[in-house]
C-alpha atoms as a PDB file:
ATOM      1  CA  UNK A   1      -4.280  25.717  16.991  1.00  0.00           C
ATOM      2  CA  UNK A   2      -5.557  25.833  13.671  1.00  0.00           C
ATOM      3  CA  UNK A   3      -4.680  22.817  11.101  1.00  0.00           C
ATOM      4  CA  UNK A   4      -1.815  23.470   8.665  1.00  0.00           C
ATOM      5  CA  UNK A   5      -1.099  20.170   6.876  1.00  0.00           C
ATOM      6  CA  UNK A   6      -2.626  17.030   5.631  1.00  0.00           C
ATOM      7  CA  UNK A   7      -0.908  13.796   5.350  1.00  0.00           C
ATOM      8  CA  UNK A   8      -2.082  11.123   3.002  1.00  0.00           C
ATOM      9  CA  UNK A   9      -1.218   7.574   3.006  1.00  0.00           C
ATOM     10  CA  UNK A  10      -0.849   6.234  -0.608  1.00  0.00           C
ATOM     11  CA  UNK A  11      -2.395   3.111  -1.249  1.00  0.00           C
ATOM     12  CA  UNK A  12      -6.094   2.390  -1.123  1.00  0.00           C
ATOM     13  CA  UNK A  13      -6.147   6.232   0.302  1.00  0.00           C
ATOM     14  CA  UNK A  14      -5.156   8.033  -3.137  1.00  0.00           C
ATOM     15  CA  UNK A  15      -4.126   5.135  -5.166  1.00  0.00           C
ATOM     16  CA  UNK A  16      -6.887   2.551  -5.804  1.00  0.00           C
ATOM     17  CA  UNK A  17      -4.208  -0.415  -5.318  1.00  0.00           C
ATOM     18  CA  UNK A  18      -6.476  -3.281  -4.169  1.00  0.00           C
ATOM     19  CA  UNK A  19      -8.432  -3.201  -7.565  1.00  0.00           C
ATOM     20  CA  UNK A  20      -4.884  -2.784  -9.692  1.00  0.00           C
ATOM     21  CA  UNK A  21      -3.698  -6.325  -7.240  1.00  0.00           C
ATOM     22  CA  UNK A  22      -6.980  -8.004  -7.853  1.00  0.00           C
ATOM     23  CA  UNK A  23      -7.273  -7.771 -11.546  1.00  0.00           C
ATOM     24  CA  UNK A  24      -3.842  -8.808 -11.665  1.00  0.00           C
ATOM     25  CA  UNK A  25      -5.064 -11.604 -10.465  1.00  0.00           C
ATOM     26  CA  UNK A  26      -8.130 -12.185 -12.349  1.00  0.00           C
ATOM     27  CA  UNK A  27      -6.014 -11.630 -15.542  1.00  0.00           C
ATOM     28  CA  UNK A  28      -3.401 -13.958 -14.127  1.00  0.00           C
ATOM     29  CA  UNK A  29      -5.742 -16.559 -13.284  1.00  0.00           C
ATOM     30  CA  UNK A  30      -7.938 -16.255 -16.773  1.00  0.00           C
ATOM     31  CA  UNK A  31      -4.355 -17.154 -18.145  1.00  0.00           C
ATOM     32  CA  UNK A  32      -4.040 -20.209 -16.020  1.00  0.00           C
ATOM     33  CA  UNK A  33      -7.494 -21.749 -16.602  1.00  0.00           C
ATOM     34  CA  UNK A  34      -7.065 -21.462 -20.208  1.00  0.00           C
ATOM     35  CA  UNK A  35      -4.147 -23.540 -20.236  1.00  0.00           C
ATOM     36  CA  UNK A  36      -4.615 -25.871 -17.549  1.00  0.00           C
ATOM     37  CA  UNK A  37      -8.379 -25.656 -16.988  1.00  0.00           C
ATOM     38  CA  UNK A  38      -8.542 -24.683 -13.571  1.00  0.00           C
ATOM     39  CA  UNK A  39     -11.402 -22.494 -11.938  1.00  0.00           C
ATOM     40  CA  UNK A  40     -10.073 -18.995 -11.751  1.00  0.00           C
ATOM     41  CA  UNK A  41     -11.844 -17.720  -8.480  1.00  0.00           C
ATOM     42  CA  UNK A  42      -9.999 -21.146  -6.645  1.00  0.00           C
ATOM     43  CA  UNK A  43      -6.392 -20.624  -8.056  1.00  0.00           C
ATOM     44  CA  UNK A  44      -6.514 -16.566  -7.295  1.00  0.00           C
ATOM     45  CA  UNK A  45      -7.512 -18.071  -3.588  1.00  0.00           C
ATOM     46  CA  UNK A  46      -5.034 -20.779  -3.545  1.00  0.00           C
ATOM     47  CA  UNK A  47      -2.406 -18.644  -4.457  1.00  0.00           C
ATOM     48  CA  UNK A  48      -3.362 -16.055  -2.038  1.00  0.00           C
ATOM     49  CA  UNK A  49      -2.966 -18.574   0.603  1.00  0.00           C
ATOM     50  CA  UNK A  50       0.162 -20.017  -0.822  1.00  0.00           C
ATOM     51  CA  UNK A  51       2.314 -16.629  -1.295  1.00  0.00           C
ATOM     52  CA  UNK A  52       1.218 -15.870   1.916  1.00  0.00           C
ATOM     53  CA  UNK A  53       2.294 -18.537   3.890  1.00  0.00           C
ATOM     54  CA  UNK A  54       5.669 -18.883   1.830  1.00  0.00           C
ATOM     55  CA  UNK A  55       6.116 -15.163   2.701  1.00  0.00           C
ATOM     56  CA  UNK A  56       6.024 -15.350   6.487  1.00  0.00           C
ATOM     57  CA  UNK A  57       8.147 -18.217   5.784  1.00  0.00           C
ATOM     58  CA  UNK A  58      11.183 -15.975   5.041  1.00  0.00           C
ATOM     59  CA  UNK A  59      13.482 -14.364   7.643  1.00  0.00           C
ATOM     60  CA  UNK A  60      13.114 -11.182   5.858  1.00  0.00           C
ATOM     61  CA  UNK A  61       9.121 -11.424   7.249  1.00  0.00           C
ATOM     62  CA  UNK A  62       9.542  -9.245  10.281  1.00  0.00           C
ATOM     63  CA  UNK A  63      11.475  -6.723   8.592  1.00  0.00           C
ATOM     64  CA  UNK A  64       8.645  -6.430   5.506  1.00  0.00           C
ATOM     65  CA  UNK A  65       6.112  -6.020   8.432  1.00  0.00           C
ATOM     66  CA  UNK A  66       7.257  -3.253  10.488  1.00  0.00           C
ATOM     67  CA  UNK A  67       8.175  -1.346   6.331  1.00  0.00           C
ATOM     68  CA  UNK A  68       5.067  -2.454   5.333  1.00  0.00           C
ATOM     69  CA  UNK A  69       5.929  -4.104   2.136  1.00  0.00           C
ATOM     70  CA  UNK A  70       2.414  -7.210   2.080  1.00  0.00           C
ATOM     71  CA  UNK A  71       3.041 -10.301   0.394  1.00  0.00           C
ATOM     72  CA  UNK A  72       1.079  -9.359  -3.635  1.00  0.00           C
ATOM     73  CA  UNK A  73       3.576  -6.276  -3.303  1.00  0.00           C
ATOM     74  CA  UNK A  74       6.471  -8.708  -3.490  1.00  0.00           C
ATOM     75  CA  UNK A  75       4.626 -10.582  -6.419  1.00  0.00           C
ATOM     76  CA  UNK A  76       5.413  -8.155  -8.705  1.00  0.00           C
ATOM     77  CA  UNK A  77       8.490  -5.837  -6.681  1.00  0.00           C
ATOM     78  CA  UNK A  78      11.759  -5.634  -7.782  1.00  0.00           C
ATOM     79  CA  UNK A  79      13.170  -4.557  -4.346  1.00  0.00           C
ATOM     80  CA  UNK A  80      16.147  -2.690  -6.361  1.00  0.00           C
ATOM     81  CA  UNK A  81      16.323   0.272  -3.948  1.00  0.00           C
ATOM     82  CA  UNK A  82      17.172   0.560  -0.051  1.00  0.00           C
ATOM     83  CA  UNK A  83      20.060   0.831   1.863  1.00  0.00           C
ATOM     84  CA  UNK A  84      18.786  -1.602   4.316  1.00  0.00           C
ATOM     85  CA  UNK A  85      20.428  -5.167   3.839  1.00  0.00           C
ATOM     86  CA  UNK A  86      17.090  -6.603   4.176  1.00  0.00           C
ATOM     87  CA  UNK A  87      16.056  -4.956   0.516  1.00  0.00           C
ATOM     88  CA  UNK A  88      18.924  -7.160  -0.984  1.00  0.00           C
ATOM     89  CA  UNK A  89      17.843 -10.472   0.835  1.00  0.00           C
ATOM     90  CA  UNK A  90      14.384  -9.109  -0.707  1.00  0.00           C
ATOM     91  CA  UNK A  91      15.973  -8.798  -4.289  1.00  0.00           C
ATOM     92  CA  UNK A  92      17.549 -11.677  -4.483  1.00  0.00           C
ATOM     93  CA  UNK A  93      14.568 -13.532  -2.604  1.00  0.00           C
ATOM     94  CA  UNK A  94      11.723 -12.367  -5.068  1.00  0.00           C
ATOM     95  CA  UNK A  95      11.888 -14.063  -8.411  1.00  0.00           C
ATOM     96  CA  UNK A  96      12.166 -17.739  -6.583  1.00  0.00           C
ATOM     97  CA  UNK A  97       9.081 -16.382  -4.535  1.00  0.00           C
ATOM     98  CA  UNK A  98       6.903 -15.363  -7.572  1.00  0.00           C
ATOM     99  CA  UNK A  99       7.635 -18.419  -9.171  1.00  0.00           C
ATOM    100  CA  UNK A 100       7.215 -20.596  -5.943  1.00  0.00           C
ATOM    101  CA  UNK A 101       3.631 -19.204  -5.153  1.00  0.00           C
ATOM    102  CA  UNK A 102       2.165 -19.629  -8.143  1.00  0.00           C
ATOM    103  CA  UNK A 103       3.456 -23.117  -8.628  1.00  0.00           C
ATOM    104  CA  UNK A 104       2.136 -24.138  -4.596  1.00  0.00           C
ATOM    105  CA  UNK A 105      -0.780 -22.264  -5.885  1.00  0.00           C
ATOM    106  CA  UNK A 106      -1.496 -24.493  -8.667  1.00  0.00           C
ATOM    107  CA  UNK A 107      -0.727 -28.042  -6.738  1.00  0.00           C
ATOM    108  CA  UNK A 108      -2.799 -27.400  -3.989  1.00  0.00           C
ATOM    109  CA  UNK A 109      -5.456 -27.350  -6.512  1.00  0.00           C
ATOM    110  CA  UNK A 110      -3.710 -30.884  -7.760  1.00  0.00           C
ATOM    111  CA  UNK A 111      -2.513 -29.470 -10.984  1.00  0.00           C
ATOM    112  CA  UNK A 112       1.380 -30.215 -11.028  1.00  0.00           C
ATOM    113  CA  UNK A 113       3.188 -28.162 -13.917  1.00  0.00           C
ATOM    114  CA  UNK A 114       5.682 -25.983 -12.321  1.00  0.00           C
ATOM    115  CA  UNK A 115       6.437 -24.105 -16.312  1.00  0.00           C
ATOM    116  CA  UNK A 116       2.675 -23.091 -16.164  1.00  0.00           C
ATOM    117  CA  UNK A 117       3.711 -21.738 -12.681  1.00  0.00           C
ATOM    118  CA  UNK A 118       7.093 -20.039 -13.694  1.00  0.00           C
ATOM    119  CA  UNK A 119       5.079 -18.558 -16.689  1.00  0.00           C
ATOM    120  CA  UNK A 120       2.338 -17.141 -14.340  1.00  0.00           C
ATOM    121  CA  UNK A 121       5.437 -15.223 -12.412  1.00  0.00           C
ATOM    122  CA  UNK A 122       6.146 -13.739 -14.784  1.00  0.00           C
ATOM    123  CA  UNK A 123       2.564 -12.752 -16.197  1.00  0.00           C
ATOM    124  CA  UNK A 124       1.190 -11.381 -13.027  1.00  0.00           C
ATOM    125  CA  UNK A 125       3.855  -8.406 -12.727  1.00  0.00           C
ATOM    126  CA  UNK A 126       3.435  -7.627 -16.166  1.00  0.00           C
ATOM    127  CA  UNK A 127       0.100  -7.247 -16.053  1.00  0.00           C
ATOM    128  CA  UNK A 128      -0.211  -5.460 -12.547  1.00  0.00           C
ATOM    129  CA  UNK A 129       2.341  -2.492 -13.985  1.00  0.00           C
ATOM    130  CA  UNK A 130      -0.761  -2.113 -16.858  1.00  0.00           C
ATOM    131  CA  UNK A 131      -3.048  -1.543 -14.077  1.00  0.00           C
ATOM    132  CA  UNK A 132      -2.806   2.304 -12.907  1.00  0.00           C
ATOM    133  CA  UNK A 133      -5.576   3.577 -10.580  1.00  0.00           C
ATOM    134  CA  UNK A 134      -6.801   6.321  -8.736  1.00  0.00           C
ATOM    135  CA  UNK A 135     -10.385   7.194  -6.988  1.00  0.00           C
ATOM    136  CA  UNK A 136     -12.518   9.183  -8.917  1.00  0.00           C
ATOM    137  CA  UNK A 137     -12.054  12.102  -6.162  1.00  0.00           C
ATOM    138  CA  UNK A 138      -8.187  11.827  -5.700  1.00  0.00           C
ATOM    139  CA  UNK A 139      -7.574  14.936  -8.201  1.00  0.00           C
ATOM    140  CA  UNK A 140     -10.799  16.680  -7.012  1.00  0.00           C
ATOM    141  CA  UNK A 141     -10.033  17.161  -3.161  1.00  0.00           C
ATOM    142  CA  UNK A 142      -6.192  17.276  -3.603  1.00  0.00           C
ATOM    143  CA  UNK A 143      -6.969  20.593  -5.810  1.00  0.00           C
ATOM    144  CA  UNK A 144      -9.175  22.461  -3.547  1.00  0.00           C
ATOM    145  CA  UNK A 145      -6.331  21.454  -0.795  1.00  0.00           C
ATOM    146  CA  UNK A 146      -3.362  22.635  -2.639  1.00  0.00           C
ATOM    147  CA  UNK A 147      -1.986  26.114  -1.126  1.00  0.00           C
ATOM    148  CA  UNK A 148      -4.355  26.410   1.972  1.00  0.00           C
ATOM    149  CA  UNK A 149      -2.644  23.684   3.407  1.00  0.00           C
ATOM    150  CA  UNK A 150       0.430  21.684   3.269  1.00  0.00           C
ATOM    151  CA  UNK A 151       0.164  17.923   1.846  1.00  0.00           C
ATOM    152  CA  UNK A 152       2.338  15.182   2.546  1.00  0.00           C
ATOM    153  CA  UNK A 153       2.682  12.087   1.490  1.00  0.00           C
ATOM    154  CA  UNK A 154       3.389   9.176   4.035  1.00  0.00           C
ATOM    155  CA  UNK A 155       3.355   5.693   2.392  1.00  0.00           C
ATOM    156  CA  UNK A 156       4.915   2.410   3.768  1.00  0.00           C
ATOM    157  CA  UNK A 157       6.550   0.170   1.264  1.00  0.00           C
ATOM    158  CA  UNK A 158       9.585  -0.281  -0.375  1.00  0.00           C
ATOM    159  CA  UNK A 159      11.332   2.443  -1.862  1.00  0.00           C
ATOM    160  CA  UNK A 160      11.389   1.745  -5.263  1.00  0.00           C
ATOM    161  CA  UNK A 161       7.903  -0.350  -5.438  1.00  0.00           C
ATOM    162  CA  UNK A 162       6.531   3.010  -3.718  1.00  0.00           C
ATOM    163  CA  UNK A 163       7.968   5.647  -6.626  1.00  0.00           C
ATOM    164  CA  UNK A 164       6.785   3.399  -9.399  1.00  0.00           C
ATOM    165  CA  UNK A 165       3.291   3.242  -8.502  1.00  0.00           C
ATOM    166  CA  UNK A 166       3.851   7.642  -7.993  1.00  0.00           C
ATOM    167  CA  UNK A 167       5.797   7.284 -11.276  1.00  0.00           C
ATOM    168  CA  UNK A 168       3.322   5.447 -13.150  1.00  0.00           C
ATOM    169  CA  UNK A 169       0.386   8.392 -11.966  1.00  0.00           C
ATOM    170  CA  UNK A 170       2.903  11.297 -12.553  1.00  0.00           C
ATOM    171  CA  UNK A 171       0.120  13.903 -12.142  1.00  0.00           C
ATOM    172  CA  UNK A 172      -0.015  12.988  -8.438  1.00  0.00           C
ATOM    173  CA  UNK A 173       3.473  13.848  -7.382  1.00  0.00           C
ATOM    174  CA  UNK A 174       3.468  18.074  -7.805  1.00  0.00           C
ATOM    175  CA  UNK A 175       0.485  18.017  -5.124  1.00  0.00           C
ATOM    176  CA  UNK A 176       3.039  17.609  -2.316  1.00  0.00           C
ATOM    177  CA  UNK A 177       5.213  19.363  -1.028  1.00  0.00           C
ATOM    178  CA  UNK A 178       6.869  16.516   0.554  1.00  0.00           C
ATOM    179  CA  UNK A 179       7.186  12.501  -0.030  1.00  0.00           C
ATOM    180  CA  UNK A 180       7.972  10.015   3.051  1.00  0.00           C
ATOM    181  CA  UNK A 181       8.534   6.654   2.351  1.00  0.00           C
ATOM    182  CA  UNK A 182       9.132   4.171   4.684  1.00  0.00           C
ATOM    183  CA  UNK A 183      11.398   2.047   3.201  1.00  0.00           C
ATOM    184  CA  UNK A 184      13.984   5.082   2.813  1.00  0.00           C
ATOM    185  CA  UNK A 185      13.401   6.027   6.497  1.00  0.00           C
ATOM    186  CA  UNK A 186      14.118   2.258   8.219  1.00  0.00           C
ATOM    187  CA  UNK A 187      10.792   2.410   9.920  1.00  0.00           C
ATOM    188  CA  UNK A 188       6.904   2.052   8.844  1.00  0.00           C
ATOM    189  CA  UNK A 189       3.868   3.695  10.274  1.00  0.00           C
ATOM    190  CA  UNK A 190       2.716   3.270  12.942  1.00  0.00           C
ATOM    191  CA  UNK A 191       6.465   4.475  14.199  1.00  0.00           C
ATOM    192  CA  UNK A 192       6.362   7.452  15.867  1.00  0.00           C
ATOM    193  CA  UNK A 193      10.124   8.057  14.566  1.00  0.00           C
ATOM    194  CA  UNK A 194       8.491   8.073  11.391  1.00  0.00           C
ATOM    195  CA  UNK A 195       5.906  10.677  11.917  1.00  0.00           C
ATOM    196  CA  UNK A 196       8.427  13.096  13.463  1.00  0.00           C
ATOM    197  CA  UNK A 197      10.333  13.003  10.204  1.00  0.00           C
ATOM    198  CA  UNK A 198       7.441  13.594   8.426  1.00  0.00           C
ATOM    199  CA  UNK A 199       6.552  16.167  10.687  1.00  0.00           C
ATOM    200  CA  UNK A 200      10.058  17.760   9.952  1.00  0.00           C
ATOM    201  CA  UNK A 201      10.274  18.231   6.955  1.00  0.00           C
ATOM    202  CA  UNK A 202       6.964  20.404   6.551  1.00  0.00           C
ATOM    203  CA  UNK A 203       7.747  22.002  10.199  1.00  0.00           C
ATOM    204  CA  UNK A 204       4.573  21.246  11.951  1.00  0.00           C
ATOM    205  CA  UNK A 205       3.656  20.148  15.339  1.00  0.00           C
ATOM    206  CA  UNK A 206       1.096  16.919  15.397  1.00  0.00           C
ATOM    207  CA  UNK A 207      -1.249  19.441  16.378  1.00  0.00           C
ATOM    208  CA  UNK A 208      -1.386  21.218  13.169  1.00  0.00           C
ATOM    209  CA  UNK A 209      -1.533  18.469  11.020  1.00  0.00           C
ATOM    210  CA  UNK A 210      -4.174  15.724  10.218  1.00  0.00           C
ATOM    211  CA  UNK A 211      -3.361  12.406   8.952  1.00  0.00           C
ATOM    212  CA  UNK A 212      -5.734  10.590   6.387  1.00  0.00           C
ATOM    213  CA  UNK A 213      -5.511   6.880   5.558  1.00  0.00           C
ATOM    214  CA  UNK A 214      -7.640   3.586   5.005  1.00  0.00           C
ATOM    215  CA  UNK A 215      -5.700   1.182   7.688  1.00  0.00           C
ATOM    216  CA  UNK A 216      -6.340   1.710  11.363  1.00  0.00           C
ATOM    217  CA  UNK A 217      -3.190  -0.351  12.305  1.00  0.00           C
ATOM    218  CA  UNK A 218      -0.774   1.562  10.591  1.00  0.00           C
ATOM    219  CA  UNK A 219      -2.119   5.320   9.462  1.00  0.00           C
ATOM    220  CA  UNK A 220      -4.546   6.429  12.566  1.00  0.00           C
ATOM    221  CA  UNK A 221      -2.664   4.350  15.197  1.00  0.00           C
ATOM    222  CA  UNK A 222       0.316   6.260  14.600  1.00  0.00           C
ATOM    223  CA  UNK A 223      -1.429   9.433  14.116  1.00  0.00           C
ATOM    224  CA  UNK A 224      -3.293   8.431  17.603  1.00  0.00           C
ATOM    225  CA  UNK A 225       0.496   7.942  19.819  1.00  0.00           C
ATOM    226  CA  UNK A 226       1.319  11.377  18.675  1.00  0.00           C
ATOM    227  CA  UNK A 227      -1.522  13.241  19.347  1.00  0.00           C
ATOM    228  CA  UNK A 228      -2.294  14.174  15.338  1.00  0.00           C
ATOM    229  CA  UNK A 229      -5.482  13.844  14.264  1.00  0.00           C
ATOM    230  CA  UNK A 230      -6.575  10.975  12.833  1.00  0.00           C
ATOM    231  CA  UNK A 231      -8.748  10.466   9.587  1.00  0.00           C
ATOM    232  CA  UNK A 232      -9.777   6.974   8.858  1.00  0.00           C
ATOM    233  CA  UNK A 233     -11.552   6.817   5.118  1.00  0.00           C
ATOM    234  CA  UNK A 234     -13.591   3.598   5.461  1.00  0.00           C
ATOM    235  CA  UNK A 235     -15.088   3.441   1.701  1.00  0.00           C
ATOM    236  CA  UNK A 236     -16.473  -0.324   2.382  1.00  0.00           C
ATOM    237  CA  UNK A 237     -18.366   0.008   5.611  1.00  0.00           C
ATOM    238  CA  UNK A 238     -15.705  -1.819   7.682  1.00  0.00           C
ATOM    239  CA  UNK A 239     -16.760  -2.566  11.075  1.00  0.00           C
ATOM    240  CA  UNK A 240     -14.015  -1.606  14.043  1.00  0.00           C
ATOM    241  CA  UNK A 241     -13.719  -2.928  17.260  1.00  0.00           C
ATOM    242  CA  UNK A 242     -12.301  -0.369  19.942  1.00  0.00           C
ATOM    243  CA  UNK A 243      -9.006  -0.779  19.991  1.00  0.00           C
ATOM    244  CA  UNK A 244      -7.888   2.053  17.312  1.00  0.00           C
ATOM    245  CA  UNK A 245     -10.356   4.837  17.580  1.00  0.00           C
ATOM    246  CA  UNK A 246     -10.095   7.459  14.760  1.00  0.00           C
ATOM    247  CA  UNK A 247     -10.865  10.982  15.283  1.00  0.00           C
ATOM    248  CA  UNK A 248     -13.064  10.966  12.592  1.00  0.00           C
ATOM    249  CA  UNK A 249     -14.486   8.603   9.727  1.00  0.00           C
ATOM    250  CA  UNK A 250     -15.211   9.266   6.234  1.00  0.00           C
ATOM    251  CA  UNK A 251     -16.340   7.242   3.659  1.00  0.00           C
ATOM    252  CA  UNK A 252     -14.734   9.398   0.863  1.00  0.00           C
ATOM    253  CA  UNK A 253     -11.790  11.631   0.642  1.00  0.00           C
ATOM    254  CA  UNK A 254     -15.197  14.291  -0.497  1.00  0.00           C
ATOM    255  CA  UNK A 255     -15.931  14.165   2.964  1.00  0.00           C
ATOM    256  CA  UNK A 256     -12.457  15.932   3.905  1.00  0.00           C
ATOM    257  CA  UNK A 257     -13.969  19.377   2.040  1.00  0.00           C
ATOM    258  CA  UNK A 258     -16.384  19.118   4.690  1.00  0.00           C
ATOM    259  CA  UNK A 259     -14.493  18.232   7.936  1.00  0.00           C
ATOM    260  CA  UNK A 260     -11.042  20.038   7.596  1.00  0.00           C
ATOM    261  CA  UNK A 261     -12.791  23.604   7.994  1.00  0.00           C
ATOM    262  CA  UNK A 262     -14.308  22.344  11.205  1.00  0.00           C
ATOM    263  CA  UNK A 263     -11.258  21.492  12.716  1.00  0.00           C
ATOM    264  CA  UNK A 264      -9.491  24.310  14.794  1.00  0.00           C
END
């Protein structure tokens, strides 16, 4: 059966998210060492730690998990949209959070001064909306896709966090012919509920499709219980271990041009 559709996961796939968080942080953290005259590289660290663990602290953690919603997302999200309850706990969680991590961030480097840390908060969102990337390929490949096959796009997160980083590369969106996101559906990849709704509304089998992402946990597992083909782009030389196998590796989305042809 021949391959009719290509699903993309969003971030670090299309979207180059990691290097929007991380000179968030760097900007953030240039910010802080000015004023109190800590070492940037140890505060971005420290604070890493500290949202983290503050995060899983939350009763809200299991439910941000299976969505996919990672602790620097809720650094900056707003959590406005989402019928599920747990998006309000999120809401109303958030700005204590922000403020919270970046002050724990700050005294575990012995600096005590909980304004510098309500001030970084509110920096470090402001500065991460600036940051707007996508790979140097992303519009290359997703034009010599458009109308042989069908695209969709299958991102976890929250809903709204999700449409602002589409809504902030508007040029992206007209590509598909379909948006998923997890947050609206109650579930997160690797749920196999979630990749038959997908599935549905392109009408596709998992044998005509392909899924492409950068996370073996989330975007080729689930691709793997359903019997879709799996795609893992692995742009930094990661090194698996055999527990997720993809059905095939790339270290570009270039290298789809090449493979998708192949595939019958």
């Amino acid at each position: 059966m021949s391959v009719k559709a290509v699903l993309f996961d969003l971030d670090d796939t299309l979207l180059w998210d990691d290097r929007s968080v991380s000179e968030a942080f760097k900007d953030t953290c240039r910010l802080a060492a000015a004023e109190a005259g800590v070492n940037e590289e140890e505060l971005e660290a420290s604070v890493r730690r500290e949202a983290r663990a503050l995060y899983e602290s939350f009763d809200t953690f299991s439910f941000t998990q299976m969505i996919g919603i990672n602790p620097f997302e809720a650094l900056w999200g707003k959590f406005e949209r989402g019928d599920h309850p747990m998006f309000r706990k999120l809401q109303q969680l958030a700005p204590e959070y922000r403020i919270q991590a970046w002050t724990n961030g700050l005294a575990a480097l012995g600096v005590d001064h909980p304004e510098l840390g309500r001030k970084l908060a509110e920096w470090f969102p402001a500065q991460r909306r600036k940051l707007k990337y996508v790979y140097e390929e992303t519009f290359a490949v997703l034009d010599e896709l458009k109308g042989k096959y069908k695209l969709l796009l299958l991102t976890n997160g929250s809903p709204d966090l999700q449409q602002e980083k589409l809504d902030g590369m508007p040029d992206l969106i007209p590509y598909f012919d379909s948006i998923v996101i997890s947050g609206n559906f109650g579930e997160g990849k690797p749920s196999s509920k979630l990749f038959a709704h997908a599935m549905e509304q392109i009408g596709i089998t998992p044998e005509e499709g392909v899924m492409v992402g950068d996370k073996l946990t989330t975007d080729i597992l689930g691709a793997n219980r359903i019997g879709m083909t799996s795609v893992w782009i692995n742009r930094h030389g990661a090194v698996r271990n055999d527990e997720i196998i993809p059905s095939y590796e790339i270290q570009s989305l270039q290298g789809l041009l090449d493979l998708l042809p192949k595939l019958r």
